[in-house]
N, C-alpha and C. Protein backbone atom coordinates (compact mmCIF):
# COMPACT_ATOMS: atom_id res chain seq x y z
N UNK A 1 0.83 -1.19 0.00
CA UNK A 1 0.00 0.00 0.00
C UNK A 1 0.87 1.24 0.00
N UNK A 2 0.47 2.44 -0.89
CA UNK A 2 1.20 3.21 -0.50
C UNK A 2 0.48 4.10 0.57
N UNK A 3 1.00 5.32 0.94
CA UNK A 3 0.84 6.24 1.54
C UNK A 3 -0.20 7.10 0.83
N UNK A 4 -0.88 7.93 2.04
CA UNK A 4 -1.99 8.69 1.72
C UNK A 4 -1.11 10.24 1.15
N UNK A 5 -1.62 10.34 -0.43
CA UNK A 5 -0.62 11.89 -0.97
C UNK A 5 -1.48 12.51 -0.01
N UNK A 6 -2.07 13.40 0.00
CA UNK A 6 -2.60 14.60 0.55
C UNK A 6 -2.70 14.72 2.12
N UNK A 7 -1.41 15.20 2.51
CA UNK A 7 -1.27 15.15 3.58
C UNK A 7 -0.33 16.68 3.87
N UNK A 8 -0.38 16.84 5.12
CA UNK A 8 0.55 18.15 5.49
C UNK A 8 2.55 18.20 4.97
N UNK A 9 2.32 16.88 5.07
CA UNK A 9 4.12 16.97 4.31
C UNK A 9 3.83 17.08 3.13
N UNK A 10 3.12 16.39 2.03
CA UNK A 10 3.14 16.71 0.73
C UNK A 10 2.86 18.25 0.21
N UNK A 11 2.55 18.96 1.00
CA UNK A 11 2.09 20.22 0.46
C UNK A 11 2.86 20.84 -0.95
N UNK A 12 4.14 20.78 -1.00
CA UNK A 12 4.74 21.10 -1.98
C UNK A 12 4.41 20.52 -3.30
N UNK A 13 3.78 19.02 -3.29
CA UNK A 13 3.67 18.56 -4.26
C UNK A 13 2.06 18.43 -4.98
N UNK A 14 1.08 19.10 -4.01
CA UNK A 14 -0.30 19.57 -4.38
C UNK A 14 -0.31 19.62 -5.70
N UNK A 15 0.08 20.90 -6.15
CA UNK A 15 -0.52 21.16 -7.44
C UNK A 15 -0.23 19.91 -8.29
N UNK A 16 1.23 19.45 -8.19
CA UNK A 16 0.72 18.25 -9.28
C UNK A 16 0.33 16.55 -8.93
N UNK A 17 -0.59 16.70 -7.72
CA UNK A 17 -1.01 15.59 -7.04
C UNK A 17 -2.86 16.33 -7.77
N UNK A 18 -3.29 17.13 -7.73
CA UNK A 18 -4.51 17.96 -8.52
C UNK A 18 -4.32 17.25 -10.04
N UNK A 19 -3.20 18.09 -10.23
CA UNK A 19 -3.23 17.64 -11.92
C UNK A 19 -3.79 16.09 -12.42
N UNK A 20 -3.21 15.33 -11.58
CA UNK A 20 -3.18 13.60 -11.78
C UNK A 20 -4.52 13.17 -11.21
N UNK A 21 -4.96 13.99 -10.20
CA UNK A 21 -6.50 13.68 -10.28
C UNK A 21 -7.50 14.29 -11.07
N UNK A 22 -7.27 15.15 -11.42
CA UNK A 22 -8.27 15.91 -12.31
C UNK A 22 -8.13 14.79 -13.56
N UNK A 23 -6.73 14.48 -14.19
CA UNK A 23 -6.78 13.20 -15.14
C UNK A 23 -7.40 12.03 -14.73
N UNK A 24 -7.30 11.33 -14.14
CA UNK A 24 -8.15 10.20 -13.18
C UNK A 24 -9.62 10.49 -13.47
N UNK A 25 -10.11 11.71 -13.00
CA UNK A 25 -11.36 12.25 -13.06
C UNK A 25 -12.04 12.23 -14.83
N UNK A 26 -11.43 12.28 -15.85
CA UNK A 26 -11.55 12.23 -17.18
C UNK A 26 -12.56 10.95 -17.91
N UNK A 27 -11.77 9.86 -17.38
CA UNK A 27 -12.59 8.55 -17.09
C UNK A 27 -11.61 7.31 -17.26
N UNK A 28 -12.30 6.09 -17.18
CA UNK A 28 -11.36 5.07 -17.39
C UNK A 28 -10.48 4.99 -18.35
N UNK A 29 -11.05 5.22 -19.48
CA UNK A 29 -10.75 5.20 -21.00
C UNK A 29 -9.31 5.80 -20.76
N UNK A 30 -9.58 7.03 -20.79
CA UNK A 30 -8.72 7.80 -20.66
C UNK A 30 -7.58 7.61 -20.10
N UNK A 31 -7.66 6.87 -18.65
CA UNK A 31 -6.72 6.86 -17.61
C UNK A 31 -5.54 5.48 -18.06
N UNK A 32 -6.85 4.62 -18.67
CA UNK A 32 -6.47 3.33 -19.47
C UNK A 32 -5.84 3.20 -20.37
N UNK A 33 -5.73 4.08 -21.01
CA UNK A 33 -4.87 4.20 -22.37
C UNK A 33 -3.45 5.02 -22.11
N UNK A 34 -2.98 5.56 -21.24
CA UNK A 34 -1.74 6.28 -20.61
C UNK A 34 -1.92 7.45 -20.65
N UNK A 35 -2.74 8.29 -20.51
CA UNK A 35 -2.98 9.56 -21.11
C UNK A 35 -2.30 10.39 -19.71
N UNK A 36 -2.66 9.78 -18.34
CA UNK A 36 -2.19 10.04 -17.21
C UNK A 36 -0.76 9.88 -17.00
N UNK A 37 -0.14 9.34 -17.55
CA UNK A 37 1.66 9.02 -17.11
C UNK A 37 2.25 9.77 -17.26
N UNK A 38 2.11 10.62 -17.79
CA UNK A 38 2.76 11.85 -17.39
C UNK A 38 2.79 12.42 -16.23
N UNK A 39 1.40 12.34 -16.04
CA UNK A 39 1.37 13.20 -14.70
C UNK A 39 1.26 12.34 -13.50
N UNK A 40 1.85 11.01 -13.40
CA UNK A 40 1.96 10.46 -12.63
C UNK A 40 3.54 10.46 -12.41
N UNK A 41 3.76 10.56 -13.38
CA UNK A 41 5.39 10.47 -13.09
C UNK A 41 6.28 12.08 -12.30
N UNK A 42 5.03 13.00 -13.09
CA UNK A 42 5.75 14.01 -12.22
C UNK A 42 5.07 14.09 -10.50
N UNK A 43 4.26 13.58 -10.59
CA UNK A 43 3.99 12.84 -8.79
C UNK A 43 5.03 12.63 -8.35
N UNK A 44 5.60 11.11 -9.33
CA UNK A 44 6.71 10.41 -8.51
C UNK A 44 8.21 11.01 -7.70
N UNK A 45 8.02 12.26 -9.07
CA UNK A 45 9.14 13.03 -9.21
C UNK A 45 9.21 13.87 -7.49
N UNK A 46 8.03 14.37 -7.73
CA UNK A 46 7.78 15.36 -6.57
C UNK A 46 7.87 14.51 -5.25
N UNK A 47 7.20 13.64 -5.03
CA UNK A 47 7.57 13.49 -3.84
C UNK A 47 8.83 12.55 -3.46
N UNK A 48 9.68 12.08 -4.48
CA UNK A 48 10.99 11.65 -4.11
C UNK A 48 11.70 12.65 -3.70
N UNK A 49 11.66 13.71 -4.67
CA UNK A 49 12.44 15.01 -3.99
C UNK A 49 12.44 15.01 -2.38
N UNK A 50 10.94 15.05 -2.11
CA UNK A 50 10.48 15.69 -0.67
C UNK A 50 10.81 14.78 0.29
N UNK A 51 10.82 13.36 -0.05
CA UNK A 51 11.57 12.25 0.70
C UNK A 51 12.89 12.67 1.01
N UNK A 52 13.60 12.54 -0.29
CA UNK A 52 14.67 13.00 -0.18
C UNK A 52 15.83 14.18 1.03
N UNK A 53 14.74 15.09 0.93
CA UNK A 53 15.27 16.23 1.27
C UNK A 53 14.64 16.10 3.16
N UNK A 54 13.66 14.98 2.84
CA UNK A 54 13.09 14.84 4.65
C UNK A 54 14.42 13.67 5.23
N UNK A 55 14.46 13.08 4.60
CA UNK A 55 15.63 12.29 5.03
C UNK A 55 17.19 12.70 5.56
N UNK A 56 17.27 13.67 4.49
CA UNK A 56 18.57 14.75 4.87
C UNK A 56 18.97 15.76 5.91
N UNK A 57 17.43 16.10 6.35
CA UNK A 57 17.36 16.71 7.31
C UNK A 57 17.27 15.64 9.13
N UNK A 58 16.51 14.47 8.65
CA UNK A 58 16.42 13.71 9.71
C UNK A 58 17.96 13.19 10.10
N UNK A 59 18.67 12.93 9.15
CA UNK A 59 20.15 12.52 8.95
C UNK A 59 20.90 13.88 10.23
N UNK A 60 20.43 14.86 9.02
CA UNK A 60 21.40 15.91 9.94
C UNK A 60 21.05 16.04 11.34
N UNK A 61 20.01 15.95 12.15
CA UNK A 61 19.57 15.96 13.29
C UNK A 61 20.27 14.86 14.46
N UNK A 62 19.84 13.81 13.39
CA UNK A 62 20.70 12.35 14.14
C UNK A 62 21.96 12.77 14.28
N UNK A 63 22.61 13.09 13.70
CA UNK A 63 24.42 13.37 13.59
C UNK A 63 24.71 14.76 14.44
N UNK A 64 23.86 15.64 14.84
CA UNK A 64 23.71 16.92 16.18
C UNK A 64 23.41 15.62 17.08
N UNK A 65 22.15 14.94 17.35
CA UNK A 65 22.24 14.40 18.51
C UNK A 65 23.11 13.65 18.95
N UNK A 66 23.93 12.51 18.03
CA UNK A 66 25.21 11.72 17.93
C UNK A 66 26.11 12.29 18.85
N UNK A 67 26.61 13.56 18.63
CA UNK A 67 27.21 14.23 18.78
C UNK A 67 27.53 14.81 19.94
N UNK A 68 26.18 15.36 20.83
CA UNK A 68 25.47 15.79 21.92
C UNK A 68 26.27 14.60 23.42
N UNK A 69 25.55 13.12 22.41
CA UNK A 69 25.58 12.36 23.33
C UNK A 69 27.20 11.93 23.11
N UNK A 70 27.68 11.57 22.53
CA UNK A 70 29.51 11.50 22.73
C UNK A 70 29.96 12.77 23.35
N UNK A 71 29.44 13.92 23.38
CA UNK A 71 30.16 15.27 24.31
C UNK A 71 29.55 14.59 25.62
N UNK A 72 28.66 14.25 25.95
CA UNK A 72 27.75 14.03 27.36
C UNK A 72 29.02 12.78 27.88
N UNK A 73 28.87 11.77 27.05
CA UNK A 73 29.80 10.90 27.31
C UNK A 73 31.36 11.26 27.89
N UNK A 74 32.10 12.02 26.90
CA UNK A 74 33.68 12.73 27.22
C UNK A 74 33.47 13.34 28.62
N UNK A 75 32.39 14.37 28.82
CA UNK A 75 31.91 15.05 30.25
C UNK A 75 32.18 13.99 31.12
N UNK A 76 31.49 13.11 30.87
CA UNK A 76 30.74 12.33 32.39
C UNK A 76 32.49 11.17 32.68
N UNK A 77 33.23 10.64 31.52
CA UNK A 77 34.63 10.24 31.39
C UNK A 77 35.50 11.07 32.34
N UNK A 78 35.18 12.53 31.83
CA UNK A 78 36.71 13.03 32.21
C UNK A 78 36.33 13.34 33.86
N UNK A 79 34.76 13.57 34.21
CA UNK A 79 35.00 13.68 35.36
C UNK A 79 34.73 12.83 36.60
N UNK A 80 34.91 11.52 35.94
CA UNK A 80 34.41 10.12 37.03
C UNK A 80 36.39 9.74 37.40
């Protein structure tokens, strides 16, 4: 299963999460024959970015806290 798009993290990728439904909305036919892949792909596009760039930031956080806790560690070393 994937994940629900329309959510508060995707915000960036709205407008073309709209686009791909408004195609959807056209009809089967339509959706059936590839007329949509385009705009599914720039979905894909969009929210790999936003993965991407959430990951990088979770990364950088981990590696401040890493960090935090080896200083806490040297502290509590140098003065036992």
């Amino acid at each position: 299963m994937h994940p629900h798009l329309h959510t508060k993290d995707n915000r960036g990728c709205e407008d073309v999460m709209i686009a791909l439904d408004e195609c959807h909305a056209r009809g089967f036919l339509y959706k059936a024959s590839g007329m949509c892949n385009q705009a599914k792909r720039d979905v894909t596009k969009c929210l790999r970015a936003e993965r991407i760039e959430r990951t990088r930031k979770n990364r950088e956080k981990a590696n401040e806290k890493r960090q935090e806790t080896v200083q806490m560690w040297k502290d509590i070393d140098k003065n036992s």
